[in-house]
Protein backbone atom coordinates (compact mmCIF):
# COMPACT_ATOMS: atom_id res chain seq x y z
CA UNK A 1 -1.64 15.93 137.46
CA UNK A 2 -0.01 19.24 136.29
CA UNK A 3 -1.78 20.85 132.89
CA UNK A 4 1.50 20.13 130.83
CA UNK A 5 0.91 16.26 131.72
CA UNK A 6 -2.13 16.06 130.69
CA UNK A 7 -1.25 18.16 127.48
CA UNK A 8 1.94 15.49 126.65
CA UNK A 9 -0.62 13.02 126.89
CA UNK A 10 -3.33 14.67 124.45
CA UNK A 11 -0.33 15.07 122.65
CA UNK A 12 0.78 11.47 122.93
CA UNK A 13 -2.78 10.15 121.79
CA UNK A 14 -3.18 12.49 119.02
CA UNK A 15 -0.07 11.12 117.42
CA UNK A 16 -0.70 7.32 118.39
CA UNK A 17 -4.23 8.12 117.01
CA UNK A 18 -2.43 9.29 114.07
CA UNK A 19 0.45 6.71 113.35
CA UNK A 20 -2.52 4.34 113.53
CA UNK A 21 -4.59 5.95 111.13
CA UNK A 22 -1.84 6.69 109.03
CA UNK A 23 -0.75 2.43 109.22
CA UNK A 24 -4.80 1.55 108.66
CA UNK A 25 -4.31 3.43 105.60
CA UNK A 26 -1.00 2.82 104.08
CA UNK A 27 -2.93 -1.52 104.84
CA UNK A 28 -5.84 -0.52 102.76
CA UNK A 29 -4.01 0.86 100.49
CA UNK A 30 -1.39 -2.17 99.79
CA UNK A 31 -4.65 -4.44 100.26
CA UNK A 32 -6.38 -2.46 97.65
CA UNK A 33 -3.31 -2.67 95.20
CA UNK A 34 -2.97 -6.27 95.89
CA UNK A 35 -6.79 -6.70 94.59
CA UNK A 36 -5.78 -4.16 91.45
CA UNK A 37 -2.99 -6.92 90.96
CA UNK A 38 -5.08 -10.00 91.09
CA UNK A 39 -7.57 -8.36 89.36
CA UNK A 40 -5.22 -7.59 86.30
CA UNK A 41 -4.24 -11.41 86.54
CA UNK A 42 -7.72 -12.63 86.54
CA UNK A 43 -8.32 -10.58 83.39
CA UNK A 44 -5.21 -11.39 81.33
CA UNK A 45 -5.84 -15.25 82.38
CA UNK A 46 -9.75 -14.33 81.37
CA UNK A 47 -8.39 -12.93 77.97
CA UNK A 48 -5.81 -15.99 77.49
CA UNK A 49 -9.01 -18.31 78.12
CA UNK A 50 -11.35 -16.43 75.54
CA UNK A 51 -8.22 -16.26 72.45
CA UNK A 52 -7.95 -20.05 73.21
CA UNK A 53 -11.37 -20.73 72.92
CA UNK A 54 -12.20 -18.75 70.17
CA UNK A 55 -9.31 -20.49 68.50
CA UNK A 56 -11.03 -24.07 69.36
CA UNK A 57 -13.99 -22.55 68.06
CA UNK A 58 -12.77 -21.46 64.35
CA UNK A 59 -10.92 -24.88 64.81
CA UNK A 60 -13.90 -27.15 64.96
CA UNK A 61 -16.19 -25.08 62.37
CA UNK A 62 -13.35 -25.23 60.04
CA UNK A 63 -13.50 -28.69 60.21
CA UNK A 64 -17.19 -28.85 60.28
CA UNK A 65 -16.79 -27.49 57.20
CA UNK A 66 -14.30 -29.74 55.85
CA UNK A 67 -16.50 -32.47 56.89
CA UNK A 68 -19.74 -30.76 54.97
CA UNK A 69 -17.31 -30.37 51.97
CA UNK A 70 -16.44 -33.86 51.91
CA UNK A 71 -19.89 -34.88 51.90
CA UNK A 72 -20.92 -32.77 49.28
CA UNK A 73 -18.11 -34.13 46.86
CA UNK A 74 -19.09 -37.91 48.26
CA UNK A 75 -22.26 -37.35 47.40
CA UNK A 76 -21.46 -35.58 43.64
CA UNK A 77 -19.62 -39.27 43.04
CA UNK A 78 -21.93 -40.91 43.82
CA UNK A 79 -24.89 -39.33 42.00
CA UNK A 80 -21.85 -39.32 38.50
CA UNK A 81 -21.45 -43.19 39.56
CA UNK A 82 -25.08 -43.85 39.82
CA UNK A 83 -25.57 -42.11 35.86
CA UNK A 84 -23.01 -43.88 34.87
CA UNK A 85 -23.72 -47.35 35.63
CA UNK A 86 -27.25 -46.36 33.74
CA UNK A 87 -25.43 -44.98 30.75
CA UNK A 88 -23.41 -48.45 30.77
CA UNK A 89 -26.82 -50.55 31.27
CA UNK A 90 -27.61 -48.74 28.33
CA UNK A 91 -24.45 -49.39 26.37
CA UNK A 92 -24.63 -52.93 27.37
CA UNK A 93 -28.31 -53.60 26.58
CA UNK A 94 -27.85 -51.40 22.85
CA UNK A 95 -24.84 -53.93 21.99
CA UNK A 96 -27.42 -56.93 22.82
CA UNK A 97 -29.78 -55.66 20.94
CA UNK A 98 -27.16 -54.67 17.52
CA UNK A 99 -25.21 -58.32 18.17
CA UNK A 100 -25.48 -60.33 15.01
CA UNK A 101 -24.37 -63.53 16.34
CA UNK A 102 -26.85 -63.50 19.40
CA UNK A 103 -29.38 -66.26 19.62
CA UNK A 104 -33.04 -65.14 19.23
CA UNK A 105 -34.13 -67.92 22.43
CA UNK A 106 -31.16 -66.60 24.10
CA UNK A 107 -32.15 -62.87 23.56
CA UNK A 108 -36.04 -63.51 24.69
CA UNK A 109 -34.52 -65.43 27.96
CA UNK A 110 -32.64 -62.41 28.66
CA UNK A 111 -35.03 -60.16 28.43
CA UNK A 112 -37.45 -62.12 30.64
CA UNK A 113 -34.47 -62.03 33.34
CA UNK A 114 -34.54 -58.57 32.98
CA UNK A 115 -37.76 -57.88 33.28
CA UNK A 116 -37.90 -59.96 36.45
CA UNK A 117 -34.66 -58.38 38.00
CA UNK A 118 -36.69 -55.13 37.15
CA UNK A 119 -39.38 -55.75 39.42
């Protein structure tokens, strides 16, 4: 083989070597902008995810405290319903007491039924 053969074919490899190093590249590149890609996507889908979430989130503690809200006020009517059915025991056992046309037995058997009911 003549020196300018072997030359064309350094030649030749040097610029297969290249063109493949130069394709291996321009791959890892693409592959690497793919991965920026779906790595962008993963976030905004991440992002998407967390708003909804956090959205659930206010969701149920508003309603939580709804709920607690309602219970207070349940509880407030029921503490105003409990004093007054005392204040009308009260009222009711005053006008026995004032009534001018009760019976005297009647008022003693009353107030024996009372006091049982009471214990």
């Amino acid at each position: 083989m003549s020196a300018g053969a072997i030359v064309l074919i350094v030649i030749a490899a040097i610029v297969v070597i290249a063109l493949i190093a130069l394709v291996s590249q321009r791959q890892r590149v693409k592959r690497i902008e793919q991965r920026r890609v779906q790595r962008n996507e993963l976030r905004d889908e991440a992002r998407i995810r967390g708003a909804r979430a956090e959205r659930e989130r206010a969701t149920a503690e508003e309603q939580a405290a709804a709920a607690r809200r309602q219970a207070a006020e349940a509880e407030e009517r029921t503490v105003r319903a409990r004093q007054e059915q005392a204040v009308a025991e009260e009222h009711e056992t005053r006008a026995r007491e004032i009534d001018p046309d009760r019976d005297d037995r009647a008022s003693d058997q009353e107030s024996e039924t009372e006091r049982a009911e009471s214990a």
